[in-house]
C-alpha atoms as a PDB file:
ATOM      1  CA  UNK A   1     192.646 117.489 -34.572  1.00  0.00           C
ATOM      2  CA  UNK A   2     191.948 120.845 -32.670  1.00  0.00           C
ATOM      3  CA  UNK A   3     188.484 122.288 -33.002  1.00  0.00           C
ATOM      4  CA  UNK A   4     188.483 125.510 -35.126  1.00  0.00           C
ATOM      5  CA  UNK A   5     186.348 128.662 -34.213  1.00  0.00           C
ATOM      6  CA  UNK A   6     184.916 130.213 -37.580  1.00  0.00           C
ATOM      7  CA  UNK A   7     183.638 132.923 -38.304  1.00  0.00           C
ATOM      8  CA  UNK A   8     181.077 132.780 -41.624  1.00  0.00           C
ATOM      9  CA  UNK A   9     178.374 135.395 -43.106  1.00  0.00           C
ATOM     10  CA  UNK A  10     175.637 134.671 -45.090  1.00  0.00           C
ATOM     11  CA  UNK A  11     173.722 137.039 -47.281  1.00  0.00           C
ATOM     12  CA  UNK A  12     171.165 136.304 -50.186  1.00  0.00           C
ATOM     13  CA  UNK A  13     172.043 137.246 -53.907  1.00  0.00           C
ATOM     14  CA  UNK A  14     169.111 137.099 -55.761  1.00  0.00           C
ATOM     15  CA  UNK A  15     167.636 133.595 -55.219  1.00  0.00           C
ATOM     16  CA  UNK A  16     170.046 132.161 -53.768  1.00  0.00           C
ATOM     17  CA  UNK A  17     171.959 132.690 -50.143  1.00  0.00           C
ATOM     18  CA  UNK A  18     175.167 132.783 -50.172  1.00  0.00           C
ATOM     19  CA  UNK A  19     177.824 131.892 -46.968  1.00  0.00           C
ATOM     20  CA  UNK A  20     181.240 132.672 -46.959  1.00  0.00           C
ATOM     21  CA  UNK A  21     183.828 131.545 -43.977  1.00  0.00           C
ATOM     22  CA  UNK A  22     186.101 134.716 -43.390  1.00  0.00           C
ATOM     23  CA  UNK A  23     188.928 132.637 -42.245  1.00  0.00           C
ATOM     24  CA  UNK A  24     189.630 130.698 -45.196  1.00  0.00           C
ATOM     25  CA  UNK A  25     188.823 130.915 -48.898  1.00  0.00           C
ATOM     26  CA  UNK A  26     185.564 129.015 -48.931  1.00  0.00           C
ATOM     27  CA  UNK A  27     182.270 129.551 -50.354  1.00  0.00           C
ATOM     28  CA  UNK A  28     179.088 127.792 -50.771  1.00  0.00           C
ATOM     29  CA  UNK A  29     175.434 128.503 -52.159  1.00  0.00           C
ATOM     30  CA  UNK A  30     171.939 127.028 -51.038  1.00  0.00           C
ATOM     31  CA  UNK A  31     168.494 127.877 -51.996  1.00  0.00           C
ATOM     32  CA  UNK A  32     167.742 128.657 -48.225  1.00  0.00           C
ATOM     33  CA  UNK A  33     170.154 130.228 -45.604  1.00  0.00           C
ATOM     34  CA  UNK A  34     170.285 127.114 -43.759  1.00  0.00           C
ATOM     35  CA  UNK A  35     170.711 125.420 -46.922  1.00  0.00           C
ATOM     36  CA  UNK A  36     173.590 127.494 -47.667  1.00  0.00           C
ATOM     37  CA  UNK A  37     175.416 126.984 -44.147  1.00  0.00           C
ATOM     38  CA  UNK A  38     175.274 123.400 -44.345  1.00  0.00           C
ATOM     39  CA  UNK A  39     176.831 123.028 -47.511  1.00  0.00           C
ATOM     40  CA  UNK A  40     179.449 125.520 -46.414  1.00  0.00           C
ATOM     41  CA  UNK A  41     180.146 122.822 -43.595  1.00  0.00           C
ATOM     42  CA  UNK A  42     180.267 120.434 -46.018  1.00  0.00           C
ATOM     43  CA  UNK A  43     183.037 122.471 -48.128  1.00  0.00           C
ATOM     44  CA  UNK A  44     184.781 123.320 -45.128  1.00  0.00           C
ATOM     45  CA  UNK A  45     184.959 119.503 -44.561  1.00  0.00           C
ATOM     46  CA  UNK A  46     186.330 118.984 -47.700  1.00  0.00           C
ATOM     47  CA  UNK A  47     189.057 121.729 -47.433  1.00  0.00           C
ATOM     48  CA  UNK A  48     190.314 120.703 -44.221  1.00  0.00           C
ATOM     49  CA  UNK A  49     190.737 116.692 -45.648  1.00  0.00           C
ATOM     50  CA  UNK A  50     192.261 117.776 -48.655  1.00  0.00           C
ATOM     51  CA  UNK A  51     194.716 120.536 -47.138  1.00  0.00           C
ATOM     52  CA  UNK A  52     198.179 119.491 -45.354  1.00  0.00           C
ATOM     53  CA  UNK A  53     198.952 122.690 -43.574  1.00  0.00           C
ATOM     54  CA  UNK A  54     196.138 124.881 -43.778  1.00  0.00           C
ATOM     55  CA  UNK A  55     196.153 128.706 -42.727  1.00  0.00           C
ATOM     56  CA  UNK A  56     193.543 130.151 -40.985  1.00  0.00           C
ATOM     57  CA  UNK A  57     193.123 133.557 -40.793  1.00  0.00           C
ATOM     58  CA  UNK A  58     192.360 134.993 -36.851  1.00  0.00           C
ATOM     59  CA  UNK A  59     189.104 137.023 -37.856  1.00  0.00           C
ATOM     60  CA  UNK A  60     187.812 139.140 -34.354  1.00  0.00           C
ATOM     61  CA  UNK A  61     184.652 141.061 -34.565  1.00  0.00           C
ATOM     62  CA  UNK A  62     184.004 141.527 -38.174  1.00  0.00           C
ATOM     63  CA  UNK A  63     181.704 144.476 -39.502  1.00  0.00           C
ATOM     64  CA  UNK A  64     179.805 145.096 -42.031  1.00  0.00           C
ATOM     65  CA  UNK A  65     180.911 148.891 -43.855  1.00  0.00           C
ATOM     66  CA  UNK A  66     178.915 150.005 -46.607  1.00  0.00           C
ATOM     67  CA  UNK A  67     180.908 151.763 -49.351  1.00  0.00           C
ATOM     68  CA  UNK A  68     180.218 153.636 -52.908  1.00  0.00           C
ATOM     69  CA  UNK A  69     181.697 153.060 -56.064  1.00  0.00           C
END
């Protein structure tokens, strides 16, 4: 299998941390931001067993934009 480049982001939401891989639909949650990044490795894991043909998204130098509701 071909290694994958992916891009996550990780924020907190209130007491938790929360990371998010941009390339695929996959989340995970931890009590710490490491916390949080491992088990979204261990998600990711779990996607990429269970998918056949998976598409990943090409995600190049991401920003964050603030915007008002």
């Amino acid at each position: 299998m071909r290694k994958l480049e992916l891009k996550n982001v990780v924020w907190r939401e209130g007491k938790y941390h929360v990371a998010q891989c941009l390339n695929v639909d996959v989340s995970s949650f931890g009590s710490t931001k490491r916390e949080a990044l491992a088990n979204l490795d261990e998600a990711l894991e779990l996607y990429f067993e269970d998918v056949k043909k998976s598409h990943v998204t090409r995600v190049e130098r991401p920003e964050i934009v603030k915007v008002s509701l």
